[in-house]
PDB file of N, CA and C in Angstrom:
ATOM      1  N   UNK A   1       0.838  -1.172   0.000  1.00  0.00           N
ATOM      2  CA  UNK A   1       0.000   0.000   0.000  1.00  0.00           C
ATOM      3  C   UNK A   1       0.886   1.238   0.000  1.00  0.00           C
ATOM      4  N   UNK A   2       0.670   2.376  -0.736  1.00  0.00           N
ATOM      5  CA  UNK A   2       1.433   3.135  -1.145  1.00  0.00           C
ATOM      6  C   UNK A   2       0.639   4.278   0.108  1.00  0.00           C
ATOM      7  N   UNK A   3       1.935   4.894   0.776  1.00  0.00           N
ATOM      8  CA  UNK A   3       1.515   6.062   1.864  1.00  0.00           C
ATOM      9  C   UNK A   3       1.659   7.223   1.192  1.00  0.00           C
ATOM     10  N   UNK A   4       0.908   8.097   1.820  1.00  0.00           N
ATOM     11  CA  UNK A   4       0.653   9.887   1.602  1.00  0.00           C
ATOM     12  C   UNK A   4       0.553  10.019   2.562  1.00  0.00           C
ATOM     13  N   UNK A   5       1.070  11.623   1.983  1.00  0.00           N
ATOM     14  CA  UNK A   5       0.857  12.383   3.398  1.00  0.00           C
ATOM     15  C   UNK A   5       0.820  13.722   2.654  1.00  0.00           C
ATOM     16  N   UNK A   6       0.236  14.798   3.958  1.00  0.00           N
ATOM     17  CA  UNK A   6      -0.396  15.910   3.460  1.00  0.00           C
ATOM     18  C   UNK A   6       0.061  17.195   4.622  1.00  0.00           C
ATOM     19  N   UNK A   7       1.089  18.016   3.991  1.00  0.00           N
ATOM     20  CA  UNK A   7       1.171  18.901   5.135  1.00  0.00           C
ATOM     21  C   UNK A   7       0.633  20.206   4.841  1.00  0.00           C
ATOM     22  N   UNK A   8      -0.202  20.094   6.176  1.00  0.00           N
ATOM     23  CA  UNK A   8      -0.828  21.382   6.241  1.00  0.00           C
ATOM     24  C   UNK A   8      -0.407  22.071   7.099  1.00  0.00           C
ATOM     25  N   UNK A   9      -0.243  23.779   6.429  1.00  0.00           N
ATOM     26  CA  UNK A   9       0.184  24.660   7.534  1.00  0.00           C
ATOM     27  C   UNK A   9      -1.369  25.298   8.631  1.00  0.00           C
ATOM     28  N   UNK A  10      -0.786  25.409   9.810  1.00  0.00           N
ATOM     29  CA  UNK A  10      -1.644  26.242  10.554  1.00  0.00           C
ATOM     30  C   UNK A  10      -2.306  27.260  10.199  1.00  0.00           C
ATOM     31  N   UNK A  11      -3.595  27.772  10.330  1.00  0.00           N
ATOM     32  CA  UNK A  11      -4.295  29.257   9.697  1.00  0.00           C
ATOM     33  C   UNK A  11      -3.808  30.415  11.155  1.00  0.00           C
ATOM     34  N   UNK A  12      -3.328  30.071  12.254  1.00  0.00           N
ATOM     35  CA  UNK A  12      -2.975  30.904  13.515  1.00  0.00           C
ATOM     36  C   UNK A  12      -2.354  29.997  14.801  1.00  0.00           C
ATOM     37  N   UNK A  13      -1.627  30.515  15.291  1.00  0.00           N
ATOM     38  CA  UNK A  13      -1.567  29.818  16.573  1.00  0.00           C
ATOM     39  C   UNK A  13      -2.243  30.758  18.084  1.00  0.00           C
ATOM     40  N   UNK A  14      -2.549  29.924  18.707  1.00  0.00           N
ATOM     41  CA  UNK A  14      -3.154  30.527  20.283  1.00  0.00           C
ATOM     42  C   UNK A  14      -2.354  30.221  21.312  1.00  0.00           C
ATOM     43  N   UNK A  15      -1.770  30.857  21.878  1.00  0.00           N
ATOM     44  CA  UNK A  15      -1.261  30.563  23.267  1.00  0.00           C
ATOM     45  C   UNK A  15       0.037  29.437  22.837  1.00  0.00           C
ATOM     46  N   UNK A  16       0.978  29.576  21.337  1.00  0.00           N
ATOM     47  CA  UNK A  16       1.726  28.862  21.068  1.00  0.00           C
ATOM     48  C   UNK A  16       1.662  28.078  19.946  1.00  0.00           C
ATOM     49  N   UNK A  17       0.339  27.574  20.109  1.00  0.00           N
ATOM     50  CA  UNK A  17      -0.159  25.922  20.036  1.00  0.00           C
ATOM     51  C   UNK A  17      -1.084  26.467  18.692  1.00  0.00           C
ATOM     52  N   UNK A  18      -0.599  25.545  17.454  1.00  0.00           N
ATOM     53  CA  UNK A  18      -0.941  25.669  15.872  1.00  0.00           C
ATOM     54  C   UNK A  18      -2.332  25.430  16.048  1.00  0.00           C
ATOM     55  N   UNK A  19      -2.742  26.285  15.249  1.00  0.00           N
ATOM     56  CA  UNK A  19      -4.437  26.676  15.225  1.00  0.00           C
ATOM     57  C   UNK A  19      -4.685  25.772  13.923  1.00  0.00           C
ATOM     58  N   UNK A  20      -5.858  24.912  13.367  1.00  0.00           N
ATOM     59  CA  UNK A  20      -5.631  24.284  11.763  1.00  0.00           C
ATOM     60  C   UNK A  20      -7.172  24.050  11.327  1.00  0.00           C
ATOM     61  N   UNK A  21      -8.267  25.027  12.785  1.00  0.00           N
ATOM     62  CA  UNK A  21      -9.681  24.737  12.595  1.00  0.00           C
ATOM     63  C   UNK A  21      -9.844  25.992  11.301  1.00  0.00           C
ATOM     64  N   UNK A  22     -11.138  25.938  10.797  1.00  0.00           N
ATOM     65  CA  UNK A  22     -11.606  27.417   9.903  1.00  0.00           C
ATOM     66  C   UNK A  22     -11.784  28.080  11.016  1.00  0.00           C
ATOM     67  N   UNK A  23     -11.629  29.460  10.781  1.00  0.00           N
ATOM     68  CA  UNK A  23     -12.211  30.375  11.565  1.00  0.00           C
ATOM     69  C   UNK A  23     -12.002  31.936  11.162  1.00  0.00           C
ATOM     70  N   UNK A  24     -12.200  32.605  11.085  1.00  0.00           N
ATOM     71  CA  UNK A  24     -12.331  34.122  10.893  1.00  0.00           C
ATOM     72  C   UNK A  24     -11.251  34.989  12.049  1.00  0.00           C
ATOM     73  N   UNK A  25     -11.289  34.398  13.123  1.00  0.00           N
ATOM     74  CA  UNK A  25     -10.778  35.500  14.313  1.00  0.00           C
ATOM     75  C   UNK A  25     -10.633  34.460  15.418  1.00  0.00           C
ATOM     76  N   UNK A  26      -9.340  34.484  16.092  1.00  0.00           N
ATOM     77  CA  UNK A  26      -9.097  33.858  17.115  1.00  0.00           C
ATOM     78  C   UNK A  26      -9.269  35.133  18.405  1.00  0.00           C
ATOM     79  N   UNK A  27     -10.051  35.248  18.820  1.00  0.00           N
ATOM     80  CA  UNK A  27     -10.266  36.013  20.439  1.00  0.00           C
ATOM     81  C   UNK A  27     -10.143  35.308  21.472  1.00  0.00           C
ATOM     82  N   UNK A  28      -9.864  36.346  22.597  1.00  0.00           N
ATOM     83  CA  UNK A  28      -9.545  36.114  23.747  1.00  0.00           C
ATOM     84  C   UNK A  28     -11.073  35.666  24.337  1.00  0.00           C
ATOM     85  N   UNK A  29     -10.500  34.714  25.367  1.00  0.00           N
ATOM     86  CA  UNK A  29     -11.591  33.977  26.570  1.00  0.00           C
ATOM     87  C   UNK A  29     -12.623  34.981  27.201  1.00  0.00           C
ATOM     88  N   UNK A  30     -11.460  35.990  27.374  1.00  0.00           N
ATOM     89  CA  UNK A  30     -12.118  36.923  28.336  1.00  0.00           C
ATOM     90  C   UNK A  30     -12.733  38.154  27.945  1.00  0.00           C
ATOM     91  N   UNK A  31     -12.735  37.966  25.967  1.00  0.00           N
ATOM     92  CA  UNK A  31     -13.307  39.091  25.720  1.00  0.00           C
ATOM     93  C   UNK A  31     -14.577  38.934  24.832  1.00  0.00           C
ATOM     94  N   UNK A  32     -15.078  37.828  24.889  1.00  0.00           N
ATOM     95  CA  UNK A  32     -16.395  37.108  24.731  1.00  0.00           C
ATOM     96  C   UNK A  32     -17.560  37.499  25.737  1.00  0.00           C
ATOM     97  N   UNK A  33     -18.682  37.781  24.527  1.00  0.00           N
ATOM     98  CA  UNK A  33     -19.834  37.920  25.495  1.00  0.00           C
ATOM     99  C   UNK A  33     -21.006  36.546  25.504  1.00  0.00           C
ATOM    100  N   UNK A  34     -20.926  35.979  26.431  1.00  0.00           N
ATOM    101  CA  UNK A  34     -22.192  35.171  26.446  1.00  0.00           C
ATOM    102  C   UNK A  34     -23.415  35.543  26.208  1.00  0.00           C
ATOM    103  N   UNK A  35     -24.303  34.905  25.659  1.00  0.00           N
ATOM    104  CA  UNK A  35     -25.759  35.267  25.424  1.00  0.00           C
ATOM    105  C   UNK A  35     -26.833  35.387  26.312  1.00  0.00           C
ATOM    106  N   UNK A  36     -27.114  36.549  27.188  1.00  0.00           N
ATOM    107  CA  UNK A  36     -28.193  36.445  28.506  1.00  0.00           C
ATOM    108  C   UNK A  36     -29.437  35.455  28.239  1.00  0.00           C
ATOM    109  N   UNK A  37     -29.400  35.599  26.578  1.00  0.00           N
ATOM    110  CA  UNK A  37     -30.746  34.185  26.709  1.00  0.00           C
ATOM    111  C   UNK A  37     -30.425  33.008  26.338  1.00  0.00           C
ATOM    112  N   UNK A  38     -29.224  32.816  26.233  1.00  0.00           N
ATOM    113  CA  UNK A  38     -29.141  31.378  26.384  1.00  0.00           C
ATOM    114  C   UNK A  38     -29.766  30.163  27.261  1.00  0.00           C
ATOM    115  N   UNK A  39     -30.596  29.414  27.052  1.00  0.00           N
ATOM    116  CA  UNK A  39     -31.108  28.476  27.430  1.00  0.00           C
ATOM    117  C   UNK A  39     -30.991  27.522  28.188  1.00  0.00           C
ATOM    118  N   UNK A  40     -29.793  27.114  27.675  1.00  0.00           N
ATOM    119  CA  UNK A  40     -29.048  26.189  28.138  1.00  0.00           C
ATOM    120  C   UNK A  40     -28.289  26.560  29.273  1.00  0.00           C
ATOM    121  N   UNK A  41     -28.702  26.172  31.058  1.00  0.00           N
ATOM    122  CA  UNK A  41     -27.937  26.721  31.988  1.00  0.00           C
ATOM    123  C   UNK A  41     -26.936  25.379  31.972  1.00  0.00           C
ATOM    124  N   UNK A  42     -25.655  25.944  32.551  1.00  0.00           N
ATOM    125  CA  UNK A  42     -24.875  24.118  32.821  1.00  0.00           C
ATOM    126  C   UNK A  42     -24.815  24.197  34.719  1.00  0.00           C
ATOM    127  N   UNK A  43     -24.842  23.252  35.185  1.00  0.00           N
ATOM    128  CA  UNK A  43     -24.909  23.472  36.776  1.00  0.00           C
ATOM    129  C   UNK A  43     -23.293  23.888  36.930  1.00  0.00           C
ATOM    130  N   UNK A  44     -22.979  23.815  37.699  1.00  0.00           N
ATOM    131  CA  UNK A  44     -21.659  24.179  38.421  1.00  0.00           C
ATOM    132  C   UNK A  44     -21.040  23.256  38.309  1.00  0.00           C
ATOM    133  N   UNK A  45     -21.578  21.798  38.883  1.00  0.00           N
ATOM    134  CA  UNK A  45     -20.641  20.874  38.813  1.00  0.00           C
ATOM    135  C   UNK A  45     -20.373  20.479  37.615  1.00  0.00           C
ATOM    136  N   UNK A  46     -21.285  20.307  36.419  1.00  0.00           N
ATOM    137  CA  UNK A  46     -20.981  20.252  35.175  1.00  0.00           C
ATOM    138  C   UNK A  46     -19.496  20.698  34.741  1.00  0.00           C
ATOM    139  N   UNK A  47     -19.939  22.344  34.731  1.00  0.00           N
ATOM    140  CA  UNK A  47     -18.651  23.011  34.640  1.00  0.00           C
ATOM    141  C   UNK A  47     -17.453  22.784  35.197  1.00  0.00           C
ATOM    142  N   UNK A  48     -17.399  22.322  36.360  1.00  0.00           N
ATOM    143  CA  UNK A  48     -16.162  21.739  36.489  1.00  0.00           C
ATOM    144  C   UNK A  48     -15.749  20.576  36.322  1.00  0.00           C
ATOM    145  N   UNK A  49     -16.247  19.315  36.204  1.00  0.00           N
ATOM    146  CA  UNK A  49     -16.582  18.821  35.329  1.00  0.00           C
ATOM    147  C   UNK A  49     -15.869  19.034  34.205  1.00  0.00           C
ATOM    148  N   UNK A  50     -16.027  19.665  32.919  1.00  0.00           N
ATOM    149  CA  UNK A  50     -16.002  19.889  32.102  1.00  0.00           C
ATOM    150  C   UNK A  50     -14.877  20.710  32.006  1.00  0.00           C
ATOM    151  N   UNK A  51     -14.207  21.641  32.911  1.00  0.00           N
ATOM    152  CA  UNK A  51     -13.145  22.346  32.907  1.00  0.00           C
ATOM    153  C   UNK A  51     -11.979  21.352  33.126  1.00  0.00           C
ATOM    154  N   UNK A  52     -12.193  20.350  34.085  1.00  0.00           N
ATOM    155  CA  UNK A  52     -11.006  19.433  34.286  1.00  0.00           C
ATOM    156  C   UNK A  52     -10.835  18.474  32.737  1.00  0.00           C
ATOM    157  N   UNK A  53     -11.526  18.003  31.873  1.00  0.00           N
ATOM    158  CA  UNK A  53     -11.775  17.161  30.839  1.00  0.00           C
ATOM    159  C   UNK A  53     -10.833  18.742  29.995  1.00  0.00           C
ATOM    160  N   UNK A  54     -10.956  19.706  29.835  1.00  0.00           N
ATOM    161  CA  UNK A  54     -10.458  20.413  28.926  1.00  0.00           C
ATOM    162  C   UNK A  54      -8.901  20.801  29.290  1.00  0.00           C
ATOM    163  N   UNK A  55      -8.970  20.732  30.767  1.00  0.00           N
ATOM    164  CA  UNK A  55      -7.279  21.059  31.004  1.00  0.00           C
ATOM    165  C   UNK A  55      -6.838  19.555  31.192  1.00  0.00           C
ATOM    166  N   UNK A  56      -6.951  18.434  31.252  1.00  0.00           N
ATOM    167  CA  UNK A  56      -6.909  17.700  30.840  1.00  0.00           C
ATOM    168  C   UNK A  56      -6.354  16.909  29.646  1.00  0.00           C
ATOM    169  N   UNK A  57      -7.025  17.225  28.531  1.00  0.00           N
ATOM    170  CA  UNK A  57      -7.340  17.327  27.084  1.00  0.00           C
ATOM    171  C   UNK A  57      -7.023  18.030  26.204  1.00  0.00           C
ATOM    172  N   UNK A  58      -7.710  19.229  26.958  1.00  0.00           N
ATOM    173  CA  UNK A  58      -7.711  20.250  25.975  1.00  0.00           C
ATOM    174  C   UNK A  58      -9.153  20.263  24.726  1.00  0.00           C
ATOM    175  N   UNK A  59      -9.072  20.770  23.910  1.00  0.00           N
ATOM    176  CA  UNK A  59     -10.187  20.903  23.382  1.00  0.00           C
ATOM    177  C   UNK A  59      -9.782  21.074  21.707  1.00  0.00           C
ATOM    178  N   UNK A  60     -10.964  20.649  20.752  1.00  0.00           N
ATOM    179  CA  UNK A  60     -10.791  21.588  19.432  1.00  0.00           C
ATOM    180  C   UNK A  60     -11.739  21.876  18.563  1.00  0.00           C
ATOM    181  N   UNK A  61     -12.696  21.731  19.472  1.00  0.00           N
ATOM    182  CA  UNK A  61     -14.602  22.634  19.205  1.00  0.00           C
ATOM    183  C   UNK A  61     -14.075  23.777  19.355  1.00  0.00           C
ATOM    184  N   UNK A  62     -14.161  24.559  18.097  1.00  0.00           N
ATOM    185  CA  UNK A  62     -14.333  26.085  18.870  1.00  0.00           C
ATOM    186  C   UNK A  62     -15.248  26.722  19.509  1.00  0.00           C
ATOM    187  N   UNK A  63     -15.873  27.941  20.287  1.00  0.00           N
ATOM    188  CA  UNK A  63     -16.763  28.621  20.070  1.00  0.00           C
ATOM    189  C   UNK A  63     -17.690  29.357  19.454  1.00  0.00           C
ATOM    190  N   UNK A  64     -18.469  29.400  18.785  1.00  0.00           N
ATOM    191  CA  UNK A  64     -19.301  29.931  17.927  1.00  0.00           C
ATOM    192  C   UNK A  64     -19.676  31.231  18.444  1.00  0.00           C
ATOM    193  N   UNK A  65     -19.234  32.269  17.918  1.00  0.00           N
ATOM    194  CA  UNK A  65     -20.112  33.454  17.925  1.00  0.00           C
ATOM    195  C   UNK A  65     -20.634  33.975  16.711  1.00  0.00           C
ATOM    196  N   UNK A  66     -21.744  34.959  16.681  1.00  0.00           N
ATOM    197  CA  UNK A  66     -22.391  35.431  16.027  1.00  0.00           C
ATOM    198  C   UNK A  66     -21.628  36.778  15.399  1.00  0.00           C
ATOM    199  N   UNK A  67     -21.612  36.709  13.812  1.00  0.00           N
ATOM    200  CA  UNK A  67     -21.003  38.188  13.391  1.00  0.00           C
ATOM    201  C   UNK A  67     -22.398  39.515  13.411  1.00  0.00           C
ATOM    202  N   UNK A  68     -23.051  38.838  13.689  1.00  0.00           N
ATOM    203  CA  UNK A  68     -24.494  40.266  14.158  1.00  0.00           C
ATOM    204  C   UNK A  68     -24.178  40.734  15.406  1.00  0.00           C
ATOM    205  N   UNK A  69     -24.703  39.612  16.311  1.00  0.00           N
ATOM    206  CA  UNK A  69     -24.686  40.465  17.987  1.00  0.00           C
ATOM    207  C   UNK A  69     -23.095  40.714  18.542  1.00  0.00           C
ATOM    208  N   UNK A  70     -22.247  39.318  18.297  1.00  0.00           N
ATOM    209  CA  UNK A  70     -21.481  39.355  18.689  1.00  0.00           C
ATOM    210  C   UNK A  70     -21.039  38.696  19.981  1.00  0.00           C
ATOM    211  N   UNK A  71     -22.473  37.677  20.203  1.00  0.00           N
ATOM    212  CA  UNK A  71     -22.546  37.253  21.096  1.00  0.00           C
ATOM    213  C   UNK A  71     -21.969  35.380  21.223  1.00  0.00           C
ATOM    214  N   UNK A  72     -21.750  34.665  21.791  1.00  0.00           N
ATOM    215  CA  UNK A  72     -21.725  33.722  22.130  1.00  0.00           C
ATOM    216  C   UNK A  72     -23.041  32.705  21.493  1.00  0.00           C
ATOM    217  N   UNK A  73     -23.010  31.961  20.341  1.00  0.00           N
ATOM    218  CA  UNK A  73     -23.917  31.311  19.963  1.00  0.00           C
ATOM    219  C   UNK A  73     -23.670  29.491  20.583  1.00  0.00           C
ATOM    220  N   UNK A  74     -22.374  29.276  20.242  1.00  0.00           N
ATOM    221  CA  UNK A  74     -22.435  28.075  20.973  1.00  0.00           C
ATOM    222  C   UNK A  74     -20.910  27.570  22.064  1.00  0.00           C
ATOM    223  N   UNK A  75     -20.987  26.803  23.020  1.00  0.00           N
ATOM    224  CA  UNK A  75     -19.905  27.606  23.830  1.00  0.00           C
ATOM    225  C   UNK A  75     -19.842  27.382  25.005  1.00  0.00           C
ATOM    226  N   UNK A  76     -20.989  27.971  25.549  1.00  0.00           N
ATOM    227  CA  UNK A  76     -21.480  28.719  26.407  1.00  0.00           C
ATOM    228  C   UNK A  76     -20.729  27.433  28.154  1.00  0.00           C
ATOM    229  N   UNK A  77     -20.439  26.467  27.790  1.00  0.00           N
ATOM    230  CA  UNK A  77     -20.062  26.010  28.719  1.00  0.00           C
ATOM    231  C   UNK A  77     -18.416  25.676  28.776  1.00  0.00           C
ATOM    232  N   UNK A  78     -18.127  25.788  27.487  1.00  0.00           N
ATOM    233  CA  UNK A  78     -16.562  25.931  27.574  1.00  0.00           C
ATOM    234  C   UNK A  78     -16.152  26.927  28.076  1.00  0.00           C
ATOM    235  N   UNK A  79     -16.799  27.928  27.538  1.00  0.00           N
ATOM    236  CA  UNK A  79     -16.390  29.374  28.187  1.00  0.00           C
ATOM    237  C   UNK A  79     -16.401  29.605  29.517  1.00  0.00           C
TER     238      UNK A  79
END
């Protein structure tokens, strides 16, 4: 079986670490607005929870925001 391979460069890096998702704009954590109507509450323990699995891990879902409001469309618990 004959191998390939395919190198792709990074579109940005964050905090070092080669960025290779689509995206428009890499922003900061802390300069995101969540959506007051978001629906979806996560409990607390969730969230931590979920914070240990990402420092952990790490992650490579991005966040979804909206280019209208500007708000936090999906996320909302990574964040």
């Amino acid at each position: 079986m004959k191998k390939t391979t395919t190198e792709t460069k990074p579109k940005a890096t964050a905090a070092g670490v080669p960025v290779y998702c689509a995206h428009d704009a890499i922003i900061r954590a802390a300069d995101l607005k969540p959506n007051p109507k978001n629906p979806n509450k996560h409990p607390d323990e969730q969230i931590e929870r979920l914070g240990a699995v990402i420092r952990g891990n790490g992650w490579r879902n991005p966040i979804t925001v909206s280019t209208r409001s500007g708000l936090v469309v999906k996320g909302h618990g990574r964040l």
